[in-house]
Protein backbone atom coordinates (compact mmCIF):
# COMPACT_ATOMS: atom_id res chain seq x y z
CA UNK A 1 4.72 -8.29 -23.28
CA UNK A 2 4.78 -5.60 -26.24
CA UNK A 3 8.24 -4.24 -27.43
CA UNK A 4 7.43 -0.91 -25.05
CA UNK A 5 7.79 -2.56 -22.12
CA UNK A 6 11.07 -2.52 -20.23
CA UNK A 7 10.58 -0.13 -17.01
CA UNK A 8 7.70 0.35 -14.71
CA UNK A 9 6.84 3.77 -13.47
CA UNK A 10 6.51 3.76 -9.93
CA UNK A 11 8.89 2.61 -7.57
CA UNK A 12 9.79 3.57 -4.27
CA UNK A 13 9.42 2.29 -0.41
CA UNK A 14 7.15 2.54 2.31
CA UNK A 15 7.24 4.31 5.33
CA UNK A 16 6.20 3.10 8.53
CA UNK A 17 4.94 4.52 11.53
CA UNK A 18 1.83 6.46 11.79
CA UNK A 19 -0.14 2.60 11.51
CA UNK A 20 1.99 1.70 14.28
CA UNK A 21 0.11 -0.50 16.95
CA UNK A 22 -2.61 -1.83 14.32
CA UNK A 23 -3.22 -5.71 14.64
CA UNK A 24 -4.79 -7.61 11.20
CA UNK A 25 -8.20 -7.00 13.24
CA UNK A 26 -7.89 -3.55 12.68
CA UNK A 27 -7.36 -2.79 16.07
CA UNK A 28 -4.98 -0.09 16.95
CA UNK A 29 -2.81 1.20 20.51
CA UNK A 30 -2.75 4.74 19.46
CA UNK A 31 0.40 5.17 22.15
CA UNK A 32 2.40 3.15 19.77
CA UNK A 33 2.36 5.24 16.85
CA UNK A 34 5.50 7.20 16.04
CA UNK A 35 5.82 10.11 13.27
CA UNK A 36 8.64 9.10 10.88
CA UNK A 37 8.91 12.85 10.46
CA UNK A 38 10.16 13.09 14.03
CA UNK A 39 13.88 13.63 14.25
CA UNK A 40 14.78 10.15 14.80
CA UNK A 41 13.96 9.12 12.08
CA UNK A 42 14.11 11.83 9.35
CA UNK A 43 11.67 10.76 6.88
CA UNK A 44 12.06 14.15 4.83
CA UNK A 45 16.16 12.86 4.74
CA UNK A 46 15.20 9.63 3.92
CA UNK A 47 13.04 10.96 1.25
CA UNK A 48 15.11 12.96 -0.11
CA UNK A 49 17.99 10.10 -0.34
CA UNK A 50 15.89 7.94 -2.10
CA UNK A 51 14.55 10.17 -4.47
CA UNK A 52 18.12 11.74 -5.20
CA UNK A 53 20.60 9.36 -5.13
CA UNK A 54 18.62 6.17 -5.91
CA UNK A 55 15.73 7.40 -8.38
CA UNK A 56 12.96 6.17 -6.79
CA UNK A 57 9.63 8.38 -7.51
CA UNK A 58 6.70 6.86 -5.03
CA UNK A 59 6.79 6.34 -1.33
CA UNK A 60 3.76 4.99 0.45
CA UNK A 61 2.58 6.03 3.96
CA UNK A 62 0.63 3.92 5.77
CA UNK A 63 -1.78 5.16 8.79
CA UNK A 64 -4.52 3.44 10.81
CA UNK A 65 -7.74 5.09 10.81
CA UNK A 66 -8.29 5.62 14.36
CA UNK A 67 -5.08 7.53 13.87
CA UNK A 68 -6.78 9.93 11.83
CA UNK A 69 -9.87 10.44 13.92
CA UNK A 70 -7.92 10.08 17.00
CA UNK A 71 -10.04 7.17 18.33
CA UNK A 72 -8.85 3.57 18.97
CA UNK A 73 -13.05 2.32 19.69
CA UNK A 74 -15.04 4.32 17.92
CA UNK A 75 -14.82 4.92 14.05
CA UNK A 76 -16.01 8.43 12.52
CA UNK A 77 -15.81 10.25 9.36
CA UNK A 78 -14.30 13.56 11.46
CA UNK A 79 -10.76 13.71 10.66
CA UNK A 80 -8.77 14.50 13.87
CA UNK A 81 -7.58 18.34 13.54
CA UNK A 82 -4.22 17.95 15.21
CA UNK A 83 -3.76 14.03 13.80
CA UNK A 84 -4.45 14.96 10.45
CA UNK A 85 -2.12 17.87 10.62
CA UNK A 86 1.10 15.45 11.59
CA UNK A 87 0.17 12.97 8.86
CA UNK A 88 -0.45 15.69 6.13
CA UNK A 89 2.99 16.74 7.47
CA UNK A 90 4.79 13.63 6.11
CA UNK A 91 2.33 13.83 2.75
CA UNK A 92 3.80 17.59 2.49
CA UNK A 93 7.34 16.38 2.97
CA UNK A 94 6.71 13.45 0.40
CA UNK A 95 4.96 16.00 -2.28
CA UNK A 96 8.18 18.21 -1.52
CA UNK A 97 10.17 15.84 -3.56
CA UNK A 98 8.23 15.45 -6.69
CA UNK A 99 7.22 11.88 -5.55
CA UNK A 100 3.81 10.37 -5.62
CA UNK A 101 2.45 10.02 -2.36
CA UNK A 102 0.04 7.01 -1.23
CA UNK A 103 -2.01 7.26 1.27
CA UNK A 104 -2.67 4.00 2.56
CA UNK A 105 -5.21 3.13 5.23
CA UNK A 106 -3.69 0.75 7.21
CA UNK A 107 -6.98 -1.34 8.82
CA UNK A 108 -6.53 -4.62 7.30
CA UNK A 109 -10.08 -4.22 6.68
CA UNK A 110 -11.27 -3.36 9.87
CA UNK A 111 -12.20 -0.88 12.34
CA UNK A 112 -11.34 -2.61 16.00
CA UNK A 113 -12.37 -5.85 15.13
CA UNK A 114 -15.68 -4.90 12.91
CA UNK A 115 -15.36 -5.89 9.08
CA UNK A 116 -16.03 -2.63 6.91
CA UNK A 117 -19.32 -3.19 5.44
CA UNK A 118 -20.26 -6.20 6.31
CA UNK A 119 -20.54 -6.29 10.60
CA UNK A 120 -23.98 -5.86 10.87
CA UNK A 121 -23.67 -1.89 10.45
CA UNK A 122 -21.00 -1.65 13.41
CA UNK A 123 -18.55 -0.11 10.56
CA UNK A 124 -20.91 0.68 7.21
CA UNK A 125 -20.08 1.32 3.98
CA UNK A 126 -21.42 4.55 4.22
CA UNK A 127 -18.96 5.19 7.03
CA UNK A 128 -15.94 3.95 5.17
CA UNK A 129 -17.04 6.53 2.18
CA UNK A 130 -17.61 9.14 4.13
CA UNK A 131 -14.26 8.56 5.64
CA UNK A 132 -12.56 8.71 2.23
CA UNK A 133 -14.50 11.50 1.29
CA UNK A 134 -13.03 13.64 3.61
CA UNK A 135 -9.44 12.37 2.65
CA UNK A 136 -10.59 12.89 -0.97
CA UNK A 137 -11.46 16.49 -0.30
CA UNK A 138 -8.15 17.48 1.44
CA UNK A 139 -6.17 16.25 -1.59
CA UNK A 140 -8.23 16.96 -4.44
CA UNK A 141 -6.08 19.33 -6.38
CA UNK A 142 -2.84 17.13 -5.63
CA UNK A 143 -2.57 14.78 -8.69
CA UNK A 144 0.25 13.44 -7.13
CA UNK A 145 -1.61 11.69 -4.09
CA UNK A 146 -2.43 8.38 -4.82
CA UNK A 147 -5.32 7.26 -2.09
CA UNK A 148 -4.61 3.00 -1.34
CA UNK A 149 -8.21 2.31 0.10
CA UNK A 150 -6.86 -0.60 2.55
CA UNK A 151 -3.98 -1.85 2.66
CA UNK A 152 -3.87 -5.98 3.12
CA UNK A 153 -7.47 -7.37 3.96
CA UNK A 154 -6.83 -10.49 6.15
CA UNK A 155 -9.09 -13.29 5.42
CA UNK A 156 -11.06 -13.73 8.19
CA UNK A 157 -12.17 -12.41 11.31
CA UNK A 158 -10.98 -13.61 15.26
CA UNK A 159 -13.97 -16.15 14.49
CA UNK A 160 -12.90 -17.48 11.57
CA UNK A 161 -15.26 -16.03 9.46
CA UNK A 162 -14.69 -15.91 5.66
CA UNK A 163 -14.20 -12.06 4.27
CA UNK A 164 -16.59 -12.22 1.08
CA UNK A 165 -14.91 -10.76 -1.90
CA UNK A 166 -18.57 -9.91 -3.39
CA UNK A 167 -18.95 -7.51 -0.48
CA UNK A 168 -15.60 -6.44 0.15
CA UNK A 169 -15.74 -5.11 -3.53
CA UNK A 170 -19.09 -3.36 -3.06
CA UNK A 171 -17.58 -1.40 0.09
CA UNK A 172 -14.67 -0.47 -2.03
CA UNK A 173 -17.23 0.60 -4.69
CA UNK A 174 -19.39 2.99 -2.17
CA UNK A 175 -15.41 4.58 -0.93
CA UNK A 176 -14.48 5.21 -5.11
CA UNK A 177 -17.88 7.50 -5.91
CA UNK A 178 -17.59 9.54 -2.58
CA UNK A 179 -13.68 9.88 -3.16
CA UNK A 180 -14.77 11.48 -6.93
CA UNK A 181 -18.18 13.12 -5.44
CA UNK A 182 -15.47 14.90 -2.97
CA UNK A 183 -13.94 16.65 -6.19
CA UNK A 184 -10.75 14.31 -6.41
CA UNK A 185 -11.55 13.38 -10.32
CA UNK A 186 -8.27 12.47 -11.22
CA UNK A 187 -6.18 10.95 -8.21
CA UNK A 188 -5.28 7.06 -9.10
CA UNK A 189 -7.13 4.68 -6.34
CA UNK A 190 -6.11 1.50 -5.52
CA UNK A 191 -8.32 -1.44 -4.92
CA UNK A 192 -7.27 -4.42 -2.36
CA UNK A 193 -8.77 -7.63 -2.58
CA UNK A 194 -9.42 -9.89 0.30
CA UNK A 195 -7.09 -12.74 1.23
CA UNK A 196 -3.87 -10.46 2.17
CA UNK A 197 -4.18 -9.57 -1.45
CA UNK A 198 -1.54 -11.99 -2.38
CA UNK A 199 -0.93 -12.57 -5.79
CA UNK A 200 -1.88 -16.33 -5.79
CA UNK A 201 -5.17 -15.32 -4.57
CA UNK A 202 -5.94 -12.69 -7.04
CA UNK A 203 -6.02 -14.64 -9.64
CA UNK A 204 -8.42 -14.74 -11.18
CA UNK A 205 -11.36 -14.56 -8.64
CA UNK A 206 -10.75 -11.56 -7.02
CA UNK A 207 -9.60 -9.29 -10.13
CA UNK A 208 -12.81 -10.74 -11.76
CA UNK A 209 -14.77 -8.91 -8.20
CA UNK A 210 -12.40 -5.65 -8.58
CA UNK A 211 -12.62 -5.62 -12.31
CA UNK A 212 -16.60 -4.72 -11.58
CA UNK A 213 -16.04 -1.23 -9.72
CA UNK A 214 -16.81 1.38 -11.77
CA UNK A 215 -14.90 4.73 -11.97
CA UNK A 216 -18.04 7.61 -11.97
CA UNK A 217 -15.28 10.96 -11.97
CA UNK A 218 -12.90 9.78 -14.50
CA UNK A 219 -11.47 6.60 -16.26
CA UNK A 220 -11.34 3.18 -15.45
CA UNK A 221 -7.43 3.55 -16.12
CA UNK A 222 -7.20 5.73 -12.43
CA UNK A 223 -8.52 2.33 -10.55
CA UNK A 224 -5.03 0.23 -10.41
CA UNK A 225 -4.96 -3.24 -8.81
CA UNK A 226 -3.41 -3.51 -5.10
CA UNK A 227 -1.35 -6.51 -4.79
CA UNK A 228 1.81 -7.58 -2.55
CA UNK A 229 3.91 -10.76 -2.06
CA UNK A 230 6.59 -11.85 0.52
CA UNK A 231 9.37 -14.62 -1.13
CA UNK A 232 9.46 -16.24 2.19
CA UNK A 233 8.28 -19.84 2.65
CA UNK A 234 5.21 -18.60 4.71
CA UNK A 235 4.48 -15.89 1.96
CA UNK A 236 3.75 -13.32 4.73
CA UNK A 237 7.58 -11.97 5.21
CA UNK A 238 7.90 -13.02 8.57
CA UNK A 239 11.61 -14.83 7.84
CA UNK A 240 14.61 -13.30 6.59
CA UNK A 241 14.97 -16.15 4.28
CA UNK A 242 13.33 -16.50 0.52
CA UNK A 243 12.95 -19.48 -1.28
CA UNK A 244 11.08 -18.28 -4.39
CA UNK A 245 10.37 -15.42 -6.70
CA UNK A 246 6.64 -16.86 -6.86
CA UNK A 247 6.93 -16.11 -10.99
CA UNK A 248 5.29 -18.57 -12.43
CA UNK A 249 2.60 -19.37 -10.19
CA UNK A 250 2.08 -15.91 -8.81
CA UNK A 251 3.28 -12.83 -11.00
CA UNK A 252 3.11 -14.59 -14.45
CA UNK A 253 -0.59 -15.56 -14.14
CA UNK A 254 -1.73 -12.02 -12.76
CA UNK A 255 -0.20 -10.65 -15.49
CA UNK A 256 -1.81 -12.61 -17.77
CA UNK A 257 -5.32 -11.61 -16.45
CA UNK A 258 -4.23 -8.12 -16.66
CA UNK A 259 -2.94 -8.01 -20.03
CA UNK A 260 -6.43 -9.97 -21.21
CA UNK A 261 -8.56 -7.35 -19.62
CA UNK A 262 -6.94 -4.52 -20.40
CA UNK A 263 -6.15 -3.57 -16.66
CA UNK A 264 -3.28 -2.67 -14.51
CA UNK A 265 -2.00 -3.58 -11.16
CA UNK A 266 0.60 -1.76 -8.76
CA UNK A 267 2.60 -4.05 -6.14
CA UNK A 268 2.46 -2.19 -2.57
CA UNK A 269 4.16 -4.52 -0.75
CA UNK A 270 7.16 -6.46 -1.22
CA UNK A 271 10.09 -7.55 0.81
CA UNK A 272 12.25 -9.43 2.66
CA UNK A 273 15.59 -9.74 4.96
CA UNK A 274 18.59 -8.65 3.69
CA UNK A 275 20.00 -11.39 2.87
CA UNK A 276 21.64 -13.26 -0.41
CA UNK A 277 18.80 -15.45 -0.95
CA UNK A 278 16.28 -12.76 -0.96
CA UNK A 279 18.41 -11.04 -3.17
CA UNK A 280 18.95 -14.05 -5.16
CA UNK A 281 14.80 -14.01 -5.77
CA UNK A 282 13.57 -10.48 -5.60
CA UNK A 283 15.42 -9.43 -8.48
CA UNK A 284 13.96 -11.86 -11.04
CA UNK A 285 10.80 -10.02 -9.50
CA UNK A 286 11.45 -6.61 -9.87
CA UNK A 287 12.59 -7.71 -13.31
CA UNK A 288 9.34 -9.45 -14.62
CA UNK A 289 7.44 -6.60 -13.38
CA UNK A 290 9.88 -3.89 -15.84
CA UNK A 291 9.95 -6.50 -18.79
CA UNK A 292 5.76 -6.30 -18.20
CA UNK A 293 5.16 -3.02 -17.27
CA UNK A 294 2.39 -2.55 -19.74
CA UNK A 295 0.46 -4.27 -16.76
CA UNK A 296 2.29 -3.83 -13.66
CA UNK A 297 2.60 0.01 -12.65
CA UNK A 298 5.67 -0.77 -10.20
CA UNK A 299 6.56 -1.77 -7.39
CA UNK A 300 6.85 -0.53 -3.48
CA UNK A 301 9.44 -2.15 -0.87
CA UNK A 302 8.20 -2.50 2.79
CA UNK A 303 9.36 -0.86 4.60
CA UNK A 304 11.58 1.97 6.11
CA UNK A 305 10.60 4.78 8.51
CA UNK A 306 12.75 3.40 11.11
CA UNK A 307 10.07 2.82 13.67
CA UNK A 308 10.66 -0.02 15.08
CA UNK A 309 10.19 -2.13 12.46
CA UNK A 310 11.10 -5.72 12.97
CA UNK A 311 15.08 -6.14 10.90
CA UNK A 312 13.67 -9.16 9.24
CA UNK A 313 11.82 -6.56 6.32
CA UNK A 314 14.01 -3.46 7.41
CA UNK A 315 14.70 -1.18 4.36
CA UNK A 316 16.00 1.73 6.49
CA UNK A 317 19.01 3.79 4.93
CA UNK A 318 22.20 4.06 7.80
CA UNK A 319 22.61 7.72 8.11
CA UNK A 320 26.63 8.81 8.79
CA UNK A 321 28.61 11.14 8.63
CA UNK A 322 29.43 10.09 4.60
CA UNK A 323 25.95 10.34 3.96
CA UNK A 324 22.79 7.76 3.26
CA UNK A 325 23.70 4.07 3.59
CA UNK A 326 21.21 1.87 1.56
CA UNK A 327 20.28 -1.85 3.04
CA UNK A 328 21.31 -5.04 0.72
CA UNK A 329 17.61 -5.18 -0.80
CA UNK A 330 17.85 -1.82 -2.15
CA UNK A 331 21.16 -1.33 -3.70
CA UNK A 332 20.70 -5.04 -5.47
CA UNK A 333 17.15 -5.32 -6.34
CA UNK A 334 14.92 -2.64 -5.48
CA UNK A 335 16.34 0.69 -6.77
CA UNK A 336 15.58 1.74 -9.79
């Protein structure tokens, strides 16, 4: 790592809710979904708490498409006027505190079962851009709004088929012009690989796919690498329990690539139960990532929101009368 590295610049949590439902086959029960915003769960004091007291600077909010279009069967490019206008709610309440805001589609690479661009023109590419286009145009003057194109692809469909990485990186290709085409020039965009974007798997085939998406509005600098990894022995944070920080198989060659080919990646997704052993292994993370930070952007915890998020990867501040409470995670590892 050069001598400059020492702190990444983006770090913050995710906020659940609004992808609420969604399955990793991209199908979604919109009666699930549940505004953090809503007074339950008081995402703009949440917000507020982590940007103020713990110095975090990024919060990501996740959202199915159907969500957006207000249609669990039947995908469209026609943002939903009252939908929208909740979500951009929560973006307006995240810009509010001088944070950068992700959007993150939240469709594991999927519309209702269909893979995006390659489902025999159930869900095309063209769709998918057009989709992102009108995202792109809503936010184009807001060079704080980060737009995550999908959040984890899984690797194959209910049939077992194998997601190709060739294609997958040509859809995300077709969503990147229209997204600059829509006037959004300078916005970051971050590009998922296939595979649950794990770190393992990213290296080196699937940065070697991503690294060949061009950036037509701006620089190749504004197209960051999407990755995530889970310290449990599964790798998919479904225990409370870690057993590894994943360093030197995981982070330490993906930061290699990076630093070889000049390119940068941002980690969306990390987390864990709050408990000593993931403590004991997600700070030697979050430390690798701010002693290499000429490669790694930063980092995101998942999750808070307070929507019914399963405790085993529950980031959620206690509110009381004394003030914000912060969960083990964040006070030891994760804030800044």
């Amino acid at each position: 790592p050069p001598p400059t590295a020492g702190k990444v610049t983006l770090s913050g949590i995710s906020l659940s809710g609004f992808e609420n439902g969604c399955t990793n086959q991209g199908t979604c029960d919109l009666t699930q979904i549940q505004s953090p915003m809503g007074a339950a769960y008081n995402a703009t004091g949440q917000m507020a708490h982590f940007v103020k007291d713990d110095g975090f600077n990024t919060f990501r909010l996740p959202v199915s498409w159907q969500y957006l279009v207000n249609s669990q069967y039947y995908a469209s490019a026609v943002l939903n006027p009252t939908n929208f206008a909740a979500y951009d709610q929560l973006v307006q309440a995240c810009l509010k505190t001088g944070a950068y805001c992700v959007i993150d589609l939240h469709n594991y690479g999927r519309f209702n079962g269909y893979l995006i661009g390659d489902s025999g023109g159930e869900i095309s590419d063209a769709l998918f851009a057009s989709f992102w286009a009108a995202i792109a145009a809503k936010y184009a003057g807001e060079p704080y709004v980060i737009f995550g194109l999908m959040n984890e692809v899984s690797p194959t469909t209910s049939t077992t088929y194998y997601v190709s990485m060739k294609y997958w990186a040509e859809t995300l290709q077709t969503a990147v012009i229209a997204i600059r085409s829509a006037g959004a020039l300078f916005n970051p965009i971050l590009l998922r690989g296939t595979d649950w974007t794990g770190t393992t798997a990213f290296v080196p085939a699937t940065f070697d796919a991503l690294a060949n998406i061009t950036d037509s509005g701006a620089s190749q600098g504004l197209l960051i690498f999407d990755i995530q990894k889970y310290l449990d022995a599964a790798g998919t944070g479904t225990s409370t329990e870690c057993i590894s920080s994943y360093i030197t198989d995981a982070f330490a060659p993906a930061a290699q690539w990076l630093r070889c080919h000049g390119r940068q990646a941002l980690l969306t997704q990390i987390g864990g139960g709050n408990t000593n052993s993931c403590l004991e292994y997600m700070c030697p993370v979050i430390d690798f990532l701010n002693a290499n930070s000429d490669v790694f952007v930063g980092y995101l915890g998942w999750a808070s929101g307070d929507t019914g998020l399963s405790p085993t990867l529950d980031l959620t501040p206690g509110d009381n009368k004394n003030g914000w409470v912060d969960q083990l995670l964040v006070q030891g590892c994760l804030k800044p």
